[in-house]
C-alpha atoms as a PDB file:
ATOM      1  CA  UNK A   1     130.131 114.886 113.210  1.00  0.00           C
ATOM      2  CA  UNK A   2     129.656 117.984 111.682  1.00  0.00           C
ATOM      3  CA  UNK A   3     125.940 119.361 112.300  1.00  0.00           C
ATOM      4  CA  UNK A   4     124.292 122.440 111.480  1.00  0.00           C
ATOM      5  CA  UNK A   5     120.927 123.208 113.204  1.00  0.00           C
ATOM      6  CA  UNK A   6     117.226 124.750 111.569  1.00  0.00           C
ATOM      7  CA  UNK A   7     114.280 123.433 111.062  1.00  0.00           C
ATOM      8  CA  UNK A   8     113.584 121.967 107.725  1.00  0.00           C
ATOM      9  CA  UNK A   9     111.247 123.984 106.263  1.00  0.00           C
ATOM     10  CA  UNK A  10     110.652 125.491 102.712  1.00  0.00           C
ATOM     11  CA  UNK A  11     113.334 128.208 102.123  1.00  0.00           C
ATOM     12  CA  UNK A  12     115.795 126.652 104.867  1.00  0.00           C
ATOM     13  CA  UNK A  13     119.204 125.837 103.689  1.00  0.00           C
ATOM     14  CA  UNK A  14     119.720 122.368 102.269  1.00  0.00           C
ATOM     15  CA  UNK A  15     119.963 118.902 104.610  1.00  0.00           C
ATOM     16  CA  UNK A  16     122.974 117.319 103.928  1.00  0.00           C
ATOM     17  CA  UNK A  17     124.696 113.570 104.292  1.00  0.00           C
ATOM     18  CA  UNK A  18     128.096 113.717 103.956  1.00  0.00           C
ATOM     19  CA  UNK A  19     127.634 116.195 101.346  1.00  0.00           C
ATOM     20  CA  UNK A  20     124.139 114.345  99.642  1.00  0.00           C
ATOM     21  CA  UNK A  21     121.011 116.789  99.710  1.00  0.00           C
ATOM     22  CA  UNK A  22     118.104 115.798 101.196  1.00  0.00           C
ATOM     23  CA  UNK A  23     115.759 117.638  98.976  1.00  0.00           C
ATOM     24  CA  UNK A  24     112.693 119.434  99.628  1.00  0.00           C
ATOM     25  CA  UNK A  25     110.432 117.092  97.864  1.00  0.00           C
ATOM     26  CA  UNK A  26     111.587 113.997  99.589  1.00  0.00           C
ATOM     27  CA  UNK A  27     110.997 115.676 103.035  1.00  0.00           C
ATOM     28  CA  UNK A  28     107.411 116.423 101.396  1.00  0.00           C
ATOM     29  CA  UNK A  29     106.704 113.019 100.254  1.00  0.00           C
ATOM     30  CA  UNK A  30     107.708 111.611 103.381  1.00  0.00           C
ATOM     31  CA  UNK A  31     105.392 113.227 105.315  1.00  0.00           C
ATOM     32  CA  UNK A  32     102.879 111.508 105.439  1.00  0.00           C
ATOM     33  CA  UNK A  33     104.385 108.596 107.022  1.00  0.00           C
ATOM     34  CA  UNK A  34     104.905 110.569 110.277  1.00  0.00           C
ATOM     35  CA  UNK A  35     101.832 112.296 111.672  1.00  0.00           C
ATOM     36  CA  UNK A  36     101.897 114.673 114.466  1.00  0.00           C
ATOM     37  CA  UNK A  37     100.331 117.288 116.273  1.00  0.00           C
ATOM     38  CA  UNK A  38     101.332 119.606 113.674  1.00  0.00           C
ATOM     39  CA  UNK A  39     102.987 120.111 110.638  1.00  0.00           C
ATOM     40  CA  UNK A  40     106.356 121.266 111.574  1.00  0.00           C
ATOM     41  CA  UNK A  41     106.815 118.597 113.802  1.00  0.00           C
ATOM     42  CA  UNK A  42     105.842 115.621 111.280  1.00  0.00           C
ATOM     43  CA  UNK A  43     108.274 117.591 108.814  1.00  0.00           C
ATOM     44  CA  UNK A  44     111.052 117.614 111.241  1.00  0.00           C
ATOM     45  CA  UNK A  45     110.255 113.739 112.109  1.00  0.00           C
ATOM     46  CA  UNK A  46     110.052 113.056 108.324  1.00  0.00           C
ATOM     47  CA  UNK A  47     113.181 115.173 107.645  1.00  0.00           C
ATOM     48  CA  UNK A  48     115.100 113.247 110.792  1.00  0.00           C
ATOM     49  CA  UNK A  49     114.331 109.776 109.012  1.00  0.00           C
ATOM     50  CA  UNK A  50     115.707 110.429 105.530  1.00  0.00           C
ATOM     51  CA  UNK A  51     118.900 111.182 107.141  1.00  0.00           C
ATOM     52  CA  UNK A  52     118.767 107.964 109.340  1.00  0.00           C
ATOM     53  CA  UNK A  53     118.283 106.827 106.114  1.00  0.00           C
ATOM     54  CA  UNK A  54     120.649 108.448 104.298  1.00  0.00           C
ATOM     55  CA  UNK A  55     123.188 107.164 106.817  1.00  0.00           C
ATOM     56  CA  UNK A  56     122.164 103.351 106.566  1.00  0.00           C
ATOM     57  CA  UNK A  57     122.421 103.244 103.177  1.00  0.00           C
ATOM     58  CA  UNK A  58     125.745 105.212 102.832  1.00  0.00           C
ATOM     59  CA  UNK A  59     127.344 102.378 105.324  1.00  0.00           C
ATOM     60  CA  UNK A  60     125.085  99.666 103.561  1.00  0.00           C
ATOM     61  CA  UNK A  61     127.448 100.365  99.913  1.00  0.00           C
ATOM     62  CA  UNK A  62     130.255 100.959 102.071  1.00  0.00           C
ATOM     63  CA  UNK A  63     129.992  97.291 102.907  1.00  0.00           C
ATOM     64  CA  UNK A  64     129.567  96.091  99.941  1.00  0.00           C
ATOM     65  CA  UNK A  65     125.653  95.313  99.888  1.00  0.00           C
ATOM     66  CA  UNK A  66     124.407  97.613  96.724  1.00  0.00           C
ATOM     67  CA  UNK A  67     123.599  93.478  95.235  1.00  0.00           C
ATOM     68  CA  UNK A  68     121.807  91.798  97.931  1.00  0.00           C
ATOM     69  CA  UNK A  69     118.504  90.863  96.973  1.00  0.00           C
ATOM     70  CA  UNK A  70     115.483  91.967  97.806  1.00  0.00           C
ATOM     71  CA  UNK A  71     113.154  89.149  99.724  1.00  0.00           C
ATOM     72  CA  UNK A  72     109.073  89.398  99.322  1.00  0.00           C
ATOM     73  CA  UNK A  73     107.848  93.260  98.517  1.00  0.00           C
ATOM     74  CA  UNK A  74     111.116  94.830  99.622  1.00  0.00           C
ATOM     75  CA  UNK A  75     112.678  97.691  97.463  1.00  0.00           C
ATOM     76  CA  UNK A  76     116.314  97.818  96.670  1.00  0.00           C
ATOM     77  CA  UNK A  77     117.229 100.187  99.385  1.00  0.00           C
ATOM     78  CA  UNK A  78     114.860  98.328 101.721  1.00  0.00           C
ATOM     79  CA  UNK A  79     116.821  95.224 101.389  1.00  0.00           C
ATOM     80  CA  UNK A  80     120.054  96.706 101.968  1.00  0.00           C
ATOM     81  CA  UNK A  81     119.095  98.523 105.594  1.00  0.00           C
ATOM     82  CA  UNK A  82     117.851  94.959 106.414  1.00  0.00           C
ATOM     83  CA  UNK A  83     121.333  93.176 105.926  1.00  0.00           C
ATOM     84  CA  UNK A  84     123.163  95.641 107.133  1.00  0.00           C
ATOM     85  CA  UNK A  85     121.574  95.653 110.567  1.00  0.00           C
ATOM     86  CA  UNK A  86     121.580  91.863 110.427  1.00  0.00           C
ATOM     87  CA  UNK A  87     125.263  92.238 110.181  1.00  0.00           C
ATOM     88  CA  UNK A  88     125.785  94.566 112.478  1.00  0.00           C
ATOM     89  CA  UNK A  89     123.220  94.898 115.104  1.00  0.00           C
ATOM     90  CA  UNK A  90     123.101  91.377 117.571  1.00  0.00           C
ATOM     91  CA  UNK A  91     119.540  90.180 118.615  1.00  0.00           C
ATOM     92  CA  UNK A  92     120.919  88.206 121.599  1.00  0.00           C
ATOM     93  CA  UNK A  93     118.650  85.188 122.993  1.00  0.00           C
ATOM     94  CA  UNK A  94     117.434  86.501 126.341  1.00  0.00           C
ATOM     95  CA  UNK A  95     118.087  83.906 129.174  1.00  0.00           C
ATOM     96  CA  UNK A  96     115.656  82.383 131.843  1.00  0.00           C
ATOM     97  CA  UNK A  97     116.739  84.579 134.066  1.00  0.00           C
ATOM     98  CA  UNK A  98     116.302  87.789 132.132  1.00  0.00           C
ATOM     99  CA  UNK A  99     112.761  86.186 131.376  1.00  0.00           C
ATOM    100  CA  UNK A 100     111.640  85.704 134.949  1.00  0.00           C
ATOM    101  CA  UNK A 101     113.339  89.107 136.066  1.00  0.00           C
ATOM    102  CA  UNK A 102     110.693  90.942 133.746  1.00  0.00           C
ATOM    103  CA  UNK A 103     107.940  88.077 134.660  1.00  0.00           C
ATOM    104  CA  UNK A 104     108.120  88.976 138.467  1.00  0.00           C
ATOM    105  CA  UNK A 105     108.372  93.050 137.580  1.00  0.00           C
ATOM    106  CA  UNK A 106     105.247  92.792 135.431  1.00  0.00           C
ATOM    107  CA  UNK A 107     102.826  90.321 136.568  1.00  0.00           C
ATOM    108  CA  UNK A 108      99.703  92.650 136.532  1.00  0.00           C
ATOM    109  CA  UNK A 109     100.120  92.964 132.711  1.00  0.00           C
ATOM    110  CA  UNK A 110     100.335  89.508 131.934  1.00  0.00           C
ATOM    111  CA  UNK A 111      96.877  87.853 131.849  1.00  0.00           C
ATOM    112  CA  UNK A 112      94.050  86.567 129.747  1.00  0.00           C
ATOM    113  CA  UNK A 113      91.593  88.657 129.446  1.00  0.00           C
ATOM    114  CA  UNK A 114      87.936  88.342 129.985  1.00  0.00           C
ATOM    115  CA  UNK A 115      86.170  87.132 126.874  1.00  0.00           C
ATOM    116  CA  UNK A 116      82.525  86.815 126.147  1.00  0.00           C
ATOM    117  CA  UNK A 117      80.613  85.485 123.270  1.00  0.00           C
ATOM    118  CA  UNK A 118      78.256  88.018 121.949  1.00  0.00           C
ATOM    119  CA  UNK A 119      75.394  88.867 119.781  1.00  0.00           C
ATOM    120  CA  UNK A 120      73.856  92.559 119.248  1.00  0.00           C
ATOM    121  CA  UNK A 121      71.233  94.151 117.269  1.00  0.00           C
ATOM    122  CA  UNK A 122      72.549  98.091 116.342  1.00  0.00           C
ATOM    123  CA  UNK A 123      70.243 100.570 115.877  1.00  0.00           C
ATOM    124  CA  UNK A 124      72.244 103.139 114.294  1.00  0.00           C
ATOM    125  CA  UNK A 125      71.952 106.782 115.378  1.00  0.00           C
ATOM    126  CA  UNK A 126      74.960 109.253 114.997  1.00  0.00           C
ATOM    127  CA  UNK A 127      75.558 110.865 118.646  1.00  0.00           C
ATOM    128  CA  UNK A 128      74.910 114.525 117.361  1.00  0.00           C
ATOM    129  CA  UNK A 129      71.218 113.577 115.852  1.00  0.00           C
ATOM    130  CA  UNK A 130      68.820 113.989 118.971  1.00  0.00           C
ATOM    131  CA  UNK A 131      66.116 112.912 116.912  1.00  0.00           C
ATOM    132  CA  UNK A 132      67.175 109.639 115.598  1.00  0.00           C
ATOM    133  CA  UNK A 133      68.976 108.602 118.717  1.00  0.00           C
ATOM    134  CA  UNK A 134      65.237 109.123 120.326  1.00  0.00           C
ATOM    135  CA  UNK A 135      63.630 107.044 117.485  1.00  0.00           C
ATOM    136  CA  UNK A 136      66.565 104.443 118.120  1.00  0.00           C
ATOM    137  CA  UNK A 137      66.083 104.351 121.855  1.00  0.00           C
ATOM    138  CA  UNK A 138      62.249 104.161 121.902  1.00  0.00           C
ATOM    139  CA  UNK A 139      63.019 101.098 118.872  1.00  0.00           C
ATOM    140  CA  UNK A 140      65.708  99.260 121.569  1.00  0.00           C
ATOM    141  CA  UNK A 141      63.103  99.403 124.249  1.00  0.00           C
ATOM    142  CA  UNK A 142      59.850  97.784 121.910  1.00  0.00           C
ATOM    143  CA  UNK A 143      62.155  94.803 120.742  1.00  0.00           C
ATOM    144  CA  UNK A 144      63.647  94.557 124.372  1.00  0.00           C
ATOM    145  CA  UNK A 145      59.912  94.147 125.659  1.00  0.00           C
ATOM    146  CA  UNK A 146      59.467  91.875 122.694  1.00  0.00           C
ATOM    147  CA  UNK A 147      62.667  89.284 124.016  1.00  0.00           C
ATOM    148  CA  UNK A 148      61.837  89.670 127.161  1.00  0.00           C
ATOM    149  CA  UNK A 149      58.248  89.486 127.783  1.00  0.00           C
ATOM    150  CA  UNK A 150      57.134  87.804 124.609  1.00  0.00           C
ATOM    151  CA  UNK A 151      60.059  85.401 124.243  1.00  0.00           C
ATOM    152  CA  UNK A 152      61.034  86.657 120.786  1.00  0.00           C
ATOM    153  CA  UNK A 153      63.858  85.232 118.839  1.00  0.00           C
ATOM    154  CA  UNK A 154      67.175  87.200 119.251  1.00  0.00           C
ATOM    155  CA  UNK A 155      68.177  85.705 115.695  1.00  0.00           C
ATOM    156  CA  UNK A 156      64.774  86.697 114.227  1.00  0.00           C
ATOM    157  CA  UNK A 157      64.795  90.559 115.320  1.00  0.00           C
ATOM    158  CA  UNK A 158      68.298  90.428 114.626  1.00  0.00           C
ATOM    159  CA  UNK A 159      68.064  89.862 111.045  1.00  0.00           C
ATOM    160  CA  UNK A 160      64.923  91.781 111.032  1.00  0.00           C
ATOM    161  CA  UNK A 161      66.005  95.694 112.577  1.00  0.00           C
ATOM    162  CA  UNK A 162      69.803  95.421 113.258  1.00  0.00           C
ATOM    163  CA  UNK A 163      71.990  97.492 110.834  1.00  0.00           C
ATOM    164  CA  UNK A 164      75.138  95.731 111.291  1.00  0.00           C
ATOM    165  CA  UNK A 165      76.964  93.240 108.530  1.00  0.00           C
ATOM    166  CA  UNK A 166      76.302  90.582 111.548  1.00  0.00           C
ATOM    167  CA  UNK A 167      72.636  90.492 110.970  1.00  0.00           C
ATOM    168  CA  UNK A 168      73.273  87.844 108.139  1.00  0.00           C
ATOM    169  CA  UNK A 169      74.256  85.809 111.422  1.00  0.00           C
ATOM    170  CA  UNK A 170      71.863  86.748 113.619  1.00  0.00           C
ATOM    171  CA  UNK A 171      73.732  89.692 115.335  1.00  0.00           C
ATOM    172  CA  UNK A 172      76.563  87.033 116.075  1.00  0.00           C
ATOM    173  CA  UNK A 173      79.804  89.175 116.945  1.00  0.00           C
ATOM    174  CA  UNK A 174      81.455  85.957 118.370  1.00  0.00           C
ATOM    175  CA  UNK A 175      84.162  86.116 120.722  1.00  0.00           C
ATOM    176  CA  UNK A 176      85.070  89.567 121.787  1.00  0.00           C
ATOM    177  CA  UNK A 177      87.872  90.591 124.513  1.00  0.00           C
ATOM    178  CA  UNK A 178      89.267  93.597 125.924  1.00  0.00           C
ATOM    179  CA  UNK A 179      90.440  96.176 123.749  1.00  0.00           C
ATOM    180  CA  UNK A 180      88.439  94.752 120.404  1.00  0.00           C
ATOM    181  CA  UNK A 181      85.535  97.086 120.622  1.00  0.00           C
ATOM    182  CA  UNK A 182      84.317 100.679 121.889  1.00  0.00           C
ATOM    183  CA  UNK A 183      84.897 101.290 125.609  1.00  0.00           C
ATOM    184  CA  UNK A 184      81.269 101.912 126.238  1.00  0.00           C
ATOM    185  CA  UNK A 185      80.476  98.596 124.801  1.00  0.00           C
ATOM    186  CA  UNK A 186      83.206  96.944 126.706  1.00  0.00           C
ATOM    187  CA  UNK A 187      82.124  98.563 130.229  1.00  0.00           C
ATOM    188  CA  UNK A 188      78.888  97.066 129.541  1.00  0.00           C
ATOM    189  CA  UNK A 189      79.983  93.078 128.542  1.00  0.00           C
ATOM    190  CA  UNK A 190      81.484  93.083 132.283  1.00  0.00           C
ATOM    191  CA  UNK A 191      78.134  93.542 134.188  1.00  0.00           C
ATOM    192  CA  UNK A 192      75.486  92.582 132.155  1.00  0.00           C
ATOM    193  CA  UNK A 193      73.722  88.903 132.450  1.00  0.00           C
ATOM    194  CA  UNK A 194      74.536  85.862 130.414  1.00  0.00           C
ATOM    195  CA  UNK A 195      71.765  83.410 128.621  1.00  0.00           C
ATOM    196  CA  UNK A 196      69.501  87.072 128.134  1.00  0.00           C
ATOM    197  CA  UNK A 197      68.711  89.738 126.416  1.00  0.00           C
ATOM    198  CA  UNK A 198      70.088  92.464 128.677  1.00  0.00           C
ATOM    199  CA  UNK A 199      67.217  94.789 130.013  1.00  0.00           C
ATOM    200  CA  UNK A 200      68.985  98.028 128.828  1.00  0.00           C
ATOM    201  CA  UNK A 201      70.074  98.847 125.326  1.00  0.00           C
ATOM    202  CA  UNK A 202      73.752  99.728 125.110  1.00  0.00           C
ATOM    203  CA  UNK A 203      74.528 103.455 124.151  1.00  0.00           C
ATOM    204  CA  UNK A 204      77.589 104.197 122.141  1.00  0.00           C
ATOM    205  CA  UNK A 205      78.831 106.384 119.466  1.00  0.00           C
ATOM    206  CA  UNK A 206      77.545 104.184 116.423  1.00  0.00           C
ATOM    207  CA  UNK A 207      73.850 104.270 118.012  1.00  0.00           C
ATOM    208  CA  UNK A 208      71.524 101.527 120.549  1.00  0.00           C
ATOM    209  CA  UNK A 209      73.006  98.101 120.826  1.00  0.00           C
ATOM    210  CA  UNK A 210      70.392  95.309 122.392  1.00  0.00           C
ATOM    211  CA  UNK A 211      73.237  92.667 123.693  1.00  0.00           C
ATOM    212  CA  UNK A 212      73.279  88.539 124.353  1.00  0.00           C
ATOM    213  CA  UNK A 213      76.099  87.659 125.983  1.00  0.00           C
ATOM    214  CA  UNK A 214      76.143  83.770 125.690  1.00  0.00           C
ATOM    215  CA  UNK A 215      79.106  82.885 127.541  1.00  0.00           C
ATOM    216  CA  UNK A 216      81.556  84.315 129.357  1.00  0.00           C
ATOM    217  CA  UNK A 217      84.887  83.311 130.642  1.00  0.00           C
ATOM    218  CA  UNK A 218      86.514  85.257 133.543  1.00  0.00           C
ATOM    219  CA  UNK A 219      89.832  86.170 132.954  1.00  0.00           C
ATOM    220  CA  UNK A 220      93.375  85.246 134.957  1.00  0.00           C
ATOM    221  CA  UNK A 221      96.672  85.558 135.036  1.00  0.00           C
ATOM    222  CA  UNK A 222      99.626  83.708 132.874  1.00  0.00           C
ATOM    223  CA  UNK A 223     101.572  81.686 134.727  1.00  0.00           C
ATOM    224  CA  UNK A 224     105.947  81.600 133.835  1.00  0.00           C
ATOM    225  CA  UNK A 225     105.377  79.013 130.933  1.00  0.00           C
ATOM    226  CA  UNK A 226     102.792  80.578 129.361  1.00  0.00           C
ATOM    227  CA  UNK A 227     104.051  84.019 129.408  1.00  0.00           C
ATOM    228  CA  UNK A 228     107.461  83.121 128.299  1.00  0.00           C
ATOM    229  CA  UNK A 229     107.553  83.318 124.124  1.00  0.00           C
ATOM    230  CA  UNK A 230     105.768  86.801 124.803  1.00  0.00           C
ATOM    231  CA  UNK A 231     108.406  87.875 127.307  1.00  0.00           C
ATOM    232  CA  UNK A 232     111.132  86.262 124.991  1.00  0.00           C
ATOM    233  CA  UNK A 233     109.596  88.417 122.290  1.00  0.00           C
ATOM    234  CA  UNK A 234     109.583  91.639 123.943  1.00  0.00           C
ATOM    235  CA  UNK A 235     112.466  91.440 125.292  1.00  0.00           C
ATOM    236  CA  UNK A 236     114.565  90.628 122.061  1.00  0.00           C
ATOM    237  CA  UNK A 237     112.874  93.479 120.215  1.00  0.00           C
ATOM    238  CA  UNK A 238     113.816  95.510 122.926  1.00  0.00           C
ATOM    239  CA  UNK A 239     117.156  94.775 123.113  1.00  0.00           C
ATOM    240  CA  UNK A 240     117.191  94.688 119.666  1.00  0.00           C
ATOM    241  CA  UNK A 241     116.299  98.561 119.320  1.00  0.00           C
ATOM    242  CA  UNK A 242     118.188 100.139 121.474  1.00  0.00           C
ATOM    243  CA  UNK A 243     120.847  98.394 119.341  1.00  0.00           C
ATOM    244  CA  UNK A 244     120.077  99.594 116.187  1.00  0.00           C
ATOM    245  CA  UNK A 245     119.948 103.509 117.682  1.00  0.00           C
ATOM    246  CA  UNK A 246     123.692 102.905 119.389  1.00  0.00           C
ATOM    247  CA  UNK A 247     124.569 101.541 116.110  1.00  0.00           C
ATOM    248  CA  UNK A 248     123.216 104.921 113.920  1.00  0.00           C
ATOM    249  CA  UNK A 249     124.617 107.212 116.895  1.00  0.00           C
ATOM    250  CA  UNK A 250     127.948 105.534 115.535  1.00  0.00           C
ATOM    251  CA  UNK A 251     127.299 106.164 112.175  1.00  0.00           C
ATOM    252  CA  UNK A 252     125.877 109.496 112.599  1.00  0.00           C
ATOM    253  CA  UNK A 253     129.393 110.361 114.977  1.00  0.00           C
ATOM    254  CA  UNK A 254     131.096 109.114 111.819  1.00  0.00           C
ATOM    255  CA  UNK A 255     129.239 111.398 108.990  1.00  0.00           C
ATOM    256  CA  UNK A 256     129.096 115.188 107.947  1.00  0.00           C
ATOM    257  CA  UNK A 257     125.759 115.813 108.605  1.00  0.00           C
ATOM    258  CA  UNK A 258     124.479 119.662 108.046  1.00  0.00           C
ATOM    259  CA  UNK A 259     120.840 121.225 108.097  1.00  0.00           C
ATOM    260  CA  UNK A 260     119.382 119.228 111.403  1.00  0.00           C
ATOM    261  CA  UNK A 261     119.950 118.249 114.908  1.00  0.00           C
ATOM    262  CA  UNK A 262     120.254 114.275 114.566  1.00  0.00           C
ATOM    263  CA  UNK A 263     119.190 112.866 117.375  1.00  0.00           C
ATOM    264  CA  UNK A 264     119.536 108.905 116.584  1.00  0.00           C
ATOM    265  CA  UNK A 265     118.249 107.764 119.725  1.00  0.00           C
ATOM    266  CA  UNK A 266     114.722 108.973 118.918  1.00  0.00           C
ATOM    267  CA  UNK A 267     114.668 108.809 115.720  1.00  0.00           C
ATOM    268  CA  UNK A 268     111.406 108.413 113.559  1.00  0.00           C
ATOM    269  CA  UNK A 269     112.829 105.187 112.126  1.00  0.00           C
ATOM    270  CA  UNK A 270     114.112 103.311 115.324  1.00  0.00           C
ATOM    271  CA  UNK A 271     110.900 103.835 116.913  1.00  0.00           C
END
């Protein structure tokens, strides 16, 4: 493998494939597809797949696969990466063993969550307005006192004040678990009461949530069984990748690649 290293940038000498250019305006348009901190690096990652690219396709009509046919949405070129790493790249069937190996190294990360069944009413307040989040706060605490000490109807007030598309439903959210809302709302499902209105509005970014959890159930671990078509999952995909980068690192040791350090093993299209 021939390679030739700067930075592709405007006014940098041409990226080449085994003597194709990667032009300018396809490192442009491809952009966007790979943000980053900063420009140059989401040019360099966007530059880095076109030649992955570049490299799949080149083998692709090598084989003989400019005619397979594209399945669903796929383009052309899209349709001839897939077959070609179907061909080429194994997705071996992990065993039992390989499954319970990873189920006994990772136990702590295989569980059910907690999940409650929620309603809220949002008062909305963005967090750099001082004066509406004081209007919404002072609100939260009248129609707390109103549940509370006057037995209002959650559903009512709900439909009435919140300003959330689940006010049609009462303030219904339904069944939330870790990871499907803000963190500050999440802290607060774990310790606040179930069957009541909880005494304390919930302050987040969006603005004063009053919250009725009405049921909760704890979470646990997954046993073997129940955690096996997840580890069987990962662990295909996994093996999976790291054989489709030893399989470009072959192609790439095969081609005449100028204009970029090709680094297959992390490139922007394995990962």
């Amino acid at each position: 493998m021939t390679v030739q290293m700067h930075d592709p940038r405007a006014g940098s000498a041409d990226i080449r494939v085994n003597g194709r250019v990667i032009s300018e305006d396809s490192i442009n348009r491809e952009v966007q597809y790979h943000p980053a901190a900063n420009l140059r690096t989401a040019r360099r990652n966007a530059a880095t797949a076109l030649v992955v690219r570049e490299l799949l396709l080149d083998e692709a009509e090598r084989q003989g696969l400019s005619e397979i046919t594209p399945e669903g949405d796929e383009t052309r070129e899209e349709a001839m990466i897939r077959e070609l790493l179907d061909r080429n790249v194994d997705r071996p069937e992990p065993t039992e063993a390989d499954c319970r190996q990873w189920f006994d190294a990772n136990r702590d990360k295989l569980r059910i969550p907690d999940q409650h069944e929620v309603s809220h009413i949002l008062l909305p307040a963005p967090p750099d307005d001082d004066e509406l989040r004081d209007q919404a706060r002072k609100q939260s605490k009248e129609l707390i006192r109103q549940l509370r000490e006057e037995n209002a109807s959650f559903l009512t007030l709900a439909r009435e004040h919140s300003r959330c598309p689940s006010a049609e439903e009462g303030g219904h959210l339904g069944i939330i678990a870790r990871g499907q809302t803000t963190p500050e709302f999440e802290r607060a499902l774990s310790r606040l009461p179930v069957g009541e209105a909880a005494e304390h509005a919930v302050e987040s970014r969006y603005g004063f949530h009053i919250v009725l959890i009405h049921h909760r159930d704890e979470g646990r671990p997954l046993d073997f069984e129940e955690a096996r078509p997840q580890i069987e999952s990962y662990l295909v995909e996994s093996v999976y990748r790291r054989g489709v980068s030893q399989y470009i690192s072959i192609l790439a040791g095969q081609a005449e690649i100028q204009g970029i350090d090709l680094d297959a093993a992390t490139s922007p299209l394995v990962q």
